[in-house]
C-alpha atoms as a PDB file:
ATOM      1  CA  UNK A   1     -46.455 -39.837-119.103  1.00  0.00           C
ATOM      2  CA  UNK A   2     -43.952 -42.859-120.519  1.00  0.00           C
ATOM      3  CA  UNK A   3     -40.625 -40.910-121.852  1.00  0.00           C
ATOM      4  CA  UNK A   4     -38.387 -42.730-123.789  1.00  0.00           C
ATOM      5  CA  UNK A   5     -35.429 -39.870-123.693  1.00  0.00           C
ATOM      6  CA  UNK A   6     -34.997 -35.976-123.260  1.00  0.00           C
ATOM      7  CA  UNK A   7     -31.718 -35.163-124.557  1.00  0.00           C
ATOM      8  CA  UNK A   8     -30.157 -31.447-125.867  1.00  0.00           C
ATOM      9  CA  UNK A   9     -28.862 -31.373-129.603  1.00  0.00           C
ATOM     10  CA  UNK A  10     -28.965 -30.212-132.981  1.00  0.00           C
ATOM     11  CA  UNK A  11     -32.687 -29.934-134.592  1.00  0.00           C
ATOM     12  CA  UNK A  12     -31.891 -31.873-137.745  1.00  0.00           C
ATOM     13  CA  UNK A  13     -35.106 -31.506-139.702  1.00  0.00           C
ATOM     14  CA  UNK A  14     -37.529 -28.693-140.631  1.00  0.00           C
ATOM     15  CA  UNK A  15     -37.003 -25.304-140.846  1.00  0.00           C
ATOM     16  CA  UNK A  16     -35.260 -24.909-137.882  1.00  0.00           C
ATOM     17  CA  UNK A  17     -32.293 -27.053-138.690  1.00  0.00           C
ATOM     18  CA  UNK A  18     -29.472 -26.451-137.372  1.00  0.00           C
ATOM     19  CA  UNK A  19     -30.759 -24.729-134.604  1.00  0.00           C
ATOM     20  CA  UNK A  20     -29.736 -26.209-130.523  1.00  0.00           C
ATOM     21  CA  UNK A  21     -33.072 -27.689-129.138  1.00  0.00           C
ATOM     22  CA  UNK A  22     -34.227 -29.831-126.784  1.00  0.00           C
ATOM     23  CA  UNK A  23     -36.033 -33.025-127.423  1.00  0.00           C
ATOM     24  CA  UNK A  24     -39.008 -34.795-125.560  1.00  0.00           C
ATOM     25  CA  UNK A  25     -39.209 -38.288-127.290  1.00  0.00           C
ATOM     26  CA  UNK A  26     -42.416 -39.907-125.906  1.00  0.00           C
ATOM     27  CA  UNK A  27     -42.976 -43.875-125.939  1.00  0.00           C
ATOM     28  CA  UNK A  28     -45.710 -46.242-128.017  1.00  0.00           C
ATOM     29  CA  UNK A  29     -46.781 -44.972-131.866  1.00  0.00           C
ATOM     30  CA  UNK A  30     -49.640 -46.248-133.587  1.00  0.00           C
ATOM     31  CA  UNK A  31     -48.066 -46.677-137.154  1.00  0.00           C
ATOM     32  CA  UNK A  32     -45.538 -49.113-138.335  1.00  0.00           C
ATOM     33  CA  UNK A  33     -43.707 -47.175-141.240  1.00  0.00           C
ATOM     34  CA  UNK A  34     -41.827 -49.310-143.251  1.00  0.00           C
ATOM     35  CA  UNK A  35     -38.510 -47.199-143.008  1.00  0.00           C
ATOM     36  CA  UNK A  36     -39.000 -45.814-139.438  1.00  0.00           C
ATOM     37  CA  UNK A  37     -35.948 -44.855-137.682  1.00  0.00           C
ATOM     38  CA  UNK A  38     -37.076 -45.382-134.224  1.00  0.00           C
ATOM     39  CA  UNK A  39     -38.071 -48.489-133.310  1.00  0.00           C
ATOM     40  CA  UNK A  40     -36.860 -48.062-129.811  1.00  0.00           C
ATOM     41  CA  UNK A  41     -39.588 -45.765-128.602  1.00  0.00           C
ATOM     42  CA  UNK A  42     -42.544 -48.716-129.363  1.00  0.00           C
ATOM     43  CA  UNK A  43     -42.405 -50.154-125.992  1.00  0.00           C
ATOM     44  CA  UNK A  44     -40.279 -49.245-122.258  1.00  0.00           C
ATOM     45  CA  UNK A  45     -39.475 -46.001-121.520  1.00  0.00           C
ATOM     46  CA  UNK A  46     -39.997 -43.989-117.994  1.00  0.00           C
ATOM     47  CA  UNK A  47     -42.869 -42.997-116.445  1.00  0.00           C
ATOM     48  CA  UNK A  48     -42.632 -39.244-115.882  1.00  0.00           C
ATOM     49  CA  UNK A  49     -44.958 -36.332-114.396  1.00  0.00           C
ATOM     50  CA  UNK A  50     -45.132 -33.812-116.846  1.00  0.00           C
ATOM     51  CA  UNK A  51     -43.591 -31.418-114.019  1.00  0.00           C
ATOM     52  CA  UNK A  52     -40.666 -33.384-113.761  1.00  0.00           C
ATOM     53  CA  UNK A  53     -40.525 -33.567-117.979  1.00  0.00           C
ATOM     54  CA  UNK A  54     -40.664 -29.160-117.890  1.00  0.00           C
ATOM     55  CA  UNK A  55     -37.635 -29.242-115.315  1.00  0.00           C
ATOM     56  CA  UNK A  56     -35.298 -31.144-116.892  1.00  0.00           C
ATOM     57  CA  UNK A  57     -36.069 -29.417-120.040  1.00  0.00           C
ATOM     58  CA  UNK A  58     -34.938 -26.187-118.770  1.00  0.00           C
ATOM     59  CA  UNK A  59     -31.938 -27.267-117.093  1.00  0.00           C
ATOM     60  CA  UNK A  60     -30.457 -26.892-120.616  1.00  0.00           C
ATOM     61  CA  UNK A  61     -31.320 -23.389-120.868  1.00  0.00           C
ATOM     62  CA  UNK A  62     -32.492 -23.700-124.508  1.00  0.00           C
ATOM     63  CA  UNK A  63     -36.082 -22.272-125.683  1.00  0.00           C
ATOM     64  CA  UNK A  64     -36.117 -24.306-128.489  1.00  0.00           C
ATOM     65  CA  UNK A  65     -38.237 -27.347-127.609  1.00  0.00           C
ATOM     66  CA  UNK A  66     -39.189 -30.402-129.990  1.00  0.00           C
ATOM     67  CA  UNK A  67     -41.616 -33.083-128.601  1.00  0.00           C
ATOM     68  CA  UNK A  68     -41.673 -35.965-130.627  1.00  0.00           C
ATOM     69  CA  UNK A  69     -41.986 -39.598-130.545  1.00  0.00           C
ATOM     70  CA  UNK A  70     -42.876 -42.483-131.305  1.00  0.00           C
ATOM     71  CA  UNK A  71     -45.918 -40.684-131.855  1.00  0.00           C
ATOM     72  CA  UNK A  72     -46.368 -38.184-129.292  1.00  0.00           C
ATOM     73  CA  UNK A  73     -50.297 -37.973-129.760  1.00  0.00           C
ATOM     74  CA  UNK A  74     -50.774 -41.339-128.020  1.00  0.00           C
ATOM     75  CA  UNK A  75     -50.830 -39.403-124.981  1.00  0.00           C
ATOM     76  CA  UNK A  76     -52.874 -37.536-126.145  1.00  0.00           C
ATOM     77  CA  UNK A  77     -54.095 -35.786-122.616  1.00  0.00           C
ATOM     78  CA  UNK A  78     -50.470 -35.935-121.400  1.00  0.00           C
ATOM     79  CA  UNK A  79     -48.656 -34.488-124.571  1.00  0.00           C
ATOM     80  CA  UNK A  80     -51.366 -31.635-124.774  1.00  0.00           C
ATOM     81  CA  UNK A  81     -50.577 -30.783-121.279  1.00  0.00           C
ATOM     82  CA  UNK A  82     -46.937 -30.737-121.916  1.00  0.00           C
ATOM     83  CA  UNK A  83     -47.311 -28.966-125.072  1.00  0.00           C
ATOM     84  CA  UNK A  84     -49.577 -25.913-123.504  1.00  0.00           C
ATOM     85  CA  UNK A  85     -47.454 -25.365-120.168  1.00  0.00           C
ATOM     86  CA  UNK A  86     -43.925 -25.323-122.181  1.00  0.00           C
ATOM     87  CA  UNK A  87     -45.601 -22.466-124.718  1.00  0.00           C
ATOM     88  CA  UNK A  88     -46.982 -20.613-121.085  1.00  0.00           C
ATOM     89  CA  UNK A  89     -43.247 -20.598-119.809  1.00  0.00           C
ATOM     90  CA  UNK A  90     -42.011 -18.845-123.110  1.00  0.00           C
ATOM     91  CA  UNK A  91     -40.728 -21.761-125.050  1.00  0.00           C
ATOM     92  CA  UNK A  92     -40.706 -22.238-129.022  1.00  0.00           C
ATOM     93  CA  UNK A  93     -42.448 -25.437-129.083  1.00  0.00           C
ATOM     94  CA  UNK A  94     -42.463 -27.867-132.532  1.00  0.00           C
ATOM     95  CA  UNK A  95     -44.627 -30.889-132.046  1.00  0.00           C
ATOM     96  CA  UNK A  96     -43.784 -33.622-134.144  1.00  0.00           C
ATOM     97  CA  UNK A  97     -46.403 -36.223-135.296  1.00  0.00           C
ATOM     98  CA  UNK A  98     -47.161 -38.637-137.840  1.00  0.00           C
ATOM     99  CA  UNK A  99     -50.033 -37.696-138.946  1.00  0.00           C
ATOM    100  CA  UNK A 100     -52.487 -40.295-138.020  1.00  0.00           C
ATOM    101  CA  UNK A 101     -54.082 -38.814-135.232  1.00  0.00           C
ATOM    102  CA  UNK A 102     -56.236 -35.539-134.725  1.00  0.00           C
ATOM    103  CA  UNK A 103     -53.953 -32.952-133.735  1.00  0.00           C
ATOM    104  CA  UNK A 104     -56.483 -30.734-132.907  1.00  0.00           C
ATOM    105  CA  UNK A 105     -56.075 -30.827-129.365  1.00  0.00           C
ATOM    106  CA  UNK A 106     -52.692 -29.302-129.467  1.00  0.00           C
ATOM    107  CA  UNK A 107     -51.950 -25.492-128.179  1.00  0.00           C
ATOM    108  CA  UNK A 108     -52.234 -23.472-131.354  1.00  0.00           C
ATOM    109  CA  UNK A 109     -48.899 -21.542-130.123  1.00  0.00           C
ATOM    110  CA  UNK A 110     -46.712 -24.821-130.744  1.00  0.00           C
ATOM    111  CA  UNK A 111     -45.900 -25.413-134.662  1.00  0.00           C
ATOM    112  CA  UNK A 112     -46.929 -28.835-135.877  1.00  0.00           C
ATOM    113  CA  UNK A 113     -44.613 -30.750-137.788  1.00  0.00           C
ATOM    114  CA  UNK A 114     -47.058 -33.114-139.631  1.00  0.00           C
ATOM    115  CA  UNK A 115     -46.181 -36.046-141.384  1.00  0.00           C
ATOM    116  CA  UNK A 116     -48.056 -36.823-144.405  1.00  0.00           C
ATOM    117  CA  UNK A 117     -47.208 -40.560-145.048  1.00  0.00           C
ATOM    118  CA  UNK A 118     -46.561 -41.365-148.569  1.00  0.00           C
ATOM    119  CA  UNK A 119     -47.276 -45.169-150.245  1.00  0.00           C
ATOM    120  CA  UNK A 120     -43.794 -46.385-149.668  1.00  0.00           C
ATOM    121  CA  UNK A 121     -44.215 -46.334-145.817  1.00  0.00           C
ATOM    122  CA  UNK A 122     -46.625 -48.479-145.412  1.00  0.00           C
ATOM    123  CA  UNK A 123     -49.457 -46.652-143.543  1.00  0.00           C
ATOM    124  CA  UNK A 124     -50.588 -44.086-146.305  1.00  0.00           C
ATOM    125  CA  UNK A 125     -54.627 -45.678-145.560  1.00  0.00           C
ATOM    126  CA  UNK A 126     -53.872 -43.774-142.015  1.00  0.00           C
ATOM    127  CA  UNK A 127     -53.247 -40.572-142.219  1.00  0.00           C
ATOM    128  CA  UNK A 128     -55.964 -38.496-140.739  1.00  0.00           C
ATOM    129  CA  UNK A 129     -56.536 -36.076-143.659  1.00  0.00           C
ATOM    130  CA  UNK A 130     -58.730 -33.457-141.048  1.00  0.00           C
ATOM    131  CA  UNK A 131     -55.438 -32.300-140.055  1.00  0.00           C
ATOM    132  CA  UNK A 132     -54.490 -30.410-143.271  1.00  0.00           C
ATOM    133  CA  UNK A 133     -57.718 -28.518-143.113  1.00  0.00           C
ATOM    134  CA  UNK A 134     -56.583 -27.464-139.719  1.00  0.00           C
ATOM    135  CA  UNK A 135     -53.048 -25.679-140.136  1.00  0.00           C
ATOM    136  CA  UNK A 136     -51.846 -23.087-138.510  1.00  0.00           C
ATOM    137  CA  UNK A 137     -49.768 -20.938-140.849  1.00  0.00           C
ATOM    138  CA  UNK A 138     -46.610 -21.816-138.887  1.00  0.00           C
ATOM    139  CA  UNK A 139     -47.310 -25.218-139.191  1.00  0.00           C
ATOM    140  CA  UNK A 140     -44.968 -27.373-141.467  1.00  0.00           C
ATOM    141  CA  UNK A 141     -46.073 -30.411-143.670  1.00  0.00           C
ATOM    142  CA  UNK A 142     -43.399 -33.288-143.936  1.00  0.00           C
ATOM    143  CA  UNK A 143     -43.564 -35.796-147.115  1.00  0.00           C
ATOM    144  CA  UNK A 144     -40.938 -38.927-146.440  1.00  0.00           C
ATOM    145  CA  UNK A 145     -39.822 -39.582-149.634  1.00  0.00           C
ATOM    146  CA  UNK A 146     -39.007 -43.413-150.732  1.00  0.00           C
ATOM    147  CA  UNK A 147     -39.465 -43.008-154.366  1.00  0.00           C
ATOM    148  CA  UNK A 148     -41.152 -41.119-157.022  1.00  0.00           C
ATOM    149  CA  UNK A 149     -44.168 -42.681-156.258  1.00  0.00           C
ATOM    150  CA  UNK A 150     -44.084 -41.183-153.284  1.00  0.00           C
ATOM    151  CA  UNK A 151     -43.127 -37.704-154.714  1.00  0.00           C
ATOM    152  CA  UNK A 152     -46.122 -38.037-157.107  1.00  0.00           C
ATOM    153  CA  UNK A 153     -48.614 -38.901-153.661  1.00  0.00           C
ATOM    154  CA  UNK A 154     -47.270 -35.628-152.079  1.00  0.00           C
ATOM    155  CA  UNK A 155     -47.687 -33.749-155.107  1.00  0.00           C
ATOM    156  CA  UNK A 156     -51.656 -35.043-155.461  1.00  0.00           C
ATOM    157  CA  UNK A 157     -51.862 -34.283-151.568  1.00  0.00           C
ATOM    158  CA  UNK A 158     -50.346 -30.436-152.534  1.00  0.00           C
ATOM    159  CA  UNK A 159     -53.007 -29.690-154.931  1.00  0.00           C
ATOM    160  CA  UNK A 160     -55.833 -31.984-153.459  1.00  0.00           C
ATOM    161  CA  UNK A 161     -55.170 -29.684-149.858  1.00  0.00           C
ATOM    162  CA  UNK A 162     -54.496 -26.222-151.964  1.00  0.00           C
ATOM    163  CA  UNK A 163     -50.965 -25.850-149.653  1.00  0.00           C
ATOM    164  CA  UNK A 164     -49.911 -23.156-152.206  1.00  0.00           C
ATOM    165  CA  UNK A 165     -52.421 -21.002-150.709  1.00  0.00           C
ATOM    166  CA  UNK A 166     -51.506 -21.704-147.009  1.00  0.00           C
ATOM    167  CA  UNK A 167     -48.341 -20.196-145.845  1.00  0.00           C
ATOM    168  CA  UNK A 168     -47.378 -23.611-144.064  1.00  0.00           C
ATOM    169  CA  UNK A 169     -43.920 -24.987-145.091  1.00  0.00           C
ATOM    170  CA  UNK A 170     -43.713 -28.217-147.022  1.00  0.00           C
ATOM    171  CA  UNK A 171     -40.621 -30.274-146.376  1.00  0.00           C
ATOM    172  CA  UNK A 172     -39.816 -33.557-148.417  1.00  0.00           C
ATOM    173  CA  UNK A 173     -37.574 -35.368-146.849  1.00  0.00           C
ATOM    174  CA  UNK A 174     -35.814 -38.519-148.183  1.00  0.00           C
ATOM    175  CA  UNK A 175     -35.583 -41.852-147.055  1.00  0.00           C
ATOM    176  CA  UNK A 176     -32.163 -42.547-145.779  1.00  0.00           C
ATOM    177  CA  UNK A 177     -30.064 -44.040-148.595  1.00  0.00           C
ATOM    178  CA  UNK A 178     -33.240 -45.285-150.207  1.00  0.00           C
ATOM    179  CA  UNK A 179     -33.787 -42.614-152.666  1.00  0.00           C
ATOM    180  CA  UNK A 180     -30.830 -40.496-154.710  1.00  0.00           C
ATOM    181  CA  UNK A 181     -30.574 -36.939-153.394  1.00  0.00           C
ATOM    182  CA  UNK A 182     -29.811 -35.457-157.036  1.00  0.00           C
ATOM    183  CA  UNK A 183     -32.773 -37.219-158.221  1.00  0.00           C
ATOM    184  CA  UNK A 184     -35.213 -35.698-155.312  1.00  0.00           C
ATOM    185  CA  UNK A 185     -33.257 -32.382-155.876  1.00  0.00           C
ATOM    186  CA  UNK A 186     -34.555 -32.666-159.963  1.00  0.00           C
ATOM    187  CA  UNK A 187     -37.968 -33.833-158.979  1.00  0.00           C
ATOM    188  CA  UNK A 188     -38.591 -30.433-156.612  1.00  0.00           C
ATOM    189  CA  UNK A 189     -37.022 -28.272-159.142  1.00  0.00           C
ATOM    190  CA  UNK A 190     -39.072 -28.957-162.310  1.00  0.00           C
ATOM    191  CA  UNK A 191     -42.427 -30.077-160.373  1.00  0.00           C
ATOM    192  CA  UNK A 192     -44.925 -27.264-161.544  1.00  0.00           C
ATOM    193  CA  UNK A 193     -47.283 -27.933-158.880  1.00  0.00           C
ATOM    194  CA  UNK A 194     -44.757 -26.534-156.510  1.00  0.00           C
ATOM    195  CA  UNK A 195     -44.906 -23.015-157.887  1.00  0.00           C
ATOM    196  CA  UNK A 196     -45.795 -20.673-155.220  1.00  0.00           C
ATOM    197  CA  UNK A 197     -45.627 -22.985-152.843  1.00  0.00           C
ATOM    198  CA  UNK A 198     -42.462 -22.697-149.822  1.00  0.00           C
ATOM    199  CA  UNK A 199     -41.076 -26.223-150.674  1.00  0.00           C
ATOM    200  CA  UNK A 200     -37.773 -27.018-148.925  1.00  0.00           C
ATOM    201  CA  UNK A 201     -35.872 -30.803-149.533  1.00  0.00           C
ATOM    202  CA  UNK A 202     -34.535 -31.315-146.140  1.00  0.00           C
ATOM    203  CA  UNK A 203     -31.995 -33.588-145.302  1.00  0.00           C
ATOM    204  CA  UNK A 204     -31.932 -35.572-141.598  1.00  0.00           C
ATOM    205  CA  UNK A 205     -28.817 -33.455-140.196  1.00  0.00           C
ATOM    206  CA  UNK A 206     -28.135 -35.494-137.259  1.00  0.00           C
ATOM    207  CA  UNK A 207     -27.324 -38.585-139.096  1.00  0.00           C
ATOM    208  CA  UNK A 208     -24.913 -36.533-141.709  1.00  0.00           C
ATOM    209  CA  UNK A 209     -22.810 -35.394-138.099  1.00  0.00           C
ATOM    210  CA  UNK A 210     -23.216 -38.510-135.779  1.00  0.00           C
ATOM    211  CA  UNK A 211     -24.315 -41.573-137.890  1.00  0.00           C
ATOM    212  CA  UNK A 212     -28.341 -42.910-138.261  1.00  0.00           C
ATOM    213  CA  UNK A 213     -27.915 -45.533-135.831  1.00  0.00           C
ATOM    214  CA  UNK A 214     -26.646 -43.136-132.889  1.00  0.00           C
ATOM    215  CA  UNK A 215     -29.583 -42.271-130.487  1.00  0.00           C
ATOM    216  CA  UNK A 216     -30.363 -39.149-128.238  1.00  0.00           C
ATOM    217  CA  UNK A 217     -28.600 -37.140-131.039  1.00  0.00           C
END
């Protein structure tokens, strides 16, 4: 499988924020978001057995595992494999993926972090919309938030997929310095179509402690 980096830090997103983890960041994705954030996982990288992927990861002697991308599901076969044999050796595993490809193929022990891409990146005509019929009620929905636009899309996608009767989490998360944090604070506060649903604004930690340009952070 191509690797672009495995690296030990700080989970900045989701509900595990905060949290040490190790990430898997595969190469290639099939989308082109407008604000994407890592552009240097579209081509290189290092070919890698998945054997030799599972042994560095527990040289840190974290369980916390993240495999993300890119977009991990490329590799589909390879990332599957990955994903099954890190939940067999005890690891929490979060998968994260854009949300453009089934995701169906993934261990139902790992907790999907699924992107649901909004209008302002670009590639809203791609999501693969079987996906949120197929949660897992660990799994965690992720709306990147440009612009109210966008927070109006998610909030159509909410009711539209019922995710106030699923016990997934639902994380909007705002484009860096693209959209005010007060305003996308107001918007999730007085949004009645969030009512009984667990909403959580998230901010991307890791750029708040070591900058958004700094990779394998």
């Amino acid at each position: 499988m191509r690797i672009t980096e495995i690296f030990y830090s700080i989970q900045g997103e989701s509900s595990f924020a905060g949290a040490p983890c190790v990430f898997v960041r595969l190469t290639w994705c099939n989308l082109r978001c407008s604000w994407c954030d890592s552009e240097y996982t579209f081509a290189g990288g290092t070919e890698m057995s998945v054997d030799e992927v599972i042994e560095q990861v527990r040289s840190y002697g974290c369980k916390l595992v993240e495999v993300t991308g890119g977009e991990p599901l490329v590799q589909k076969r390879e990332c599957a494999e990955l994903v099954t044999r890190l939940c067999d050796e005890g690891f929490t595993v979060l998968i994260e993926t854009g949300g453009g490809l089934d995701a169906s193929i993934l261990d139902a022990r790992a907790i999907k972090i699924l992107d649901v891409k909004c209008p302002g990146s670009g590639e809203a005509e791609r999501n693969f919309w079987l996906n949120l019929e197929r949660l897992n009620p660990l799994d965690e929905i992720k709306f990147v938030i440009k612009d109210r636009t966008d927070f109006d899309f998610a909030l159509e996608v909410i009711e539209k997929y019922r995710l106030s009767q699923r016990q997934s989490q639902v994380l909007f998360s705002p484009v860096w310095e693209a959209v005010e944090l007060k305003e996308l604070a107001d918007w999730i506060l007085h949004s009645d179509v969030l009512t009984g649903v667990r909403a959580r604004m998230q901010l991307q930690l890791h750029k708040y402690i070591w900058g958004p340009d700094v990779k394998g952070v």
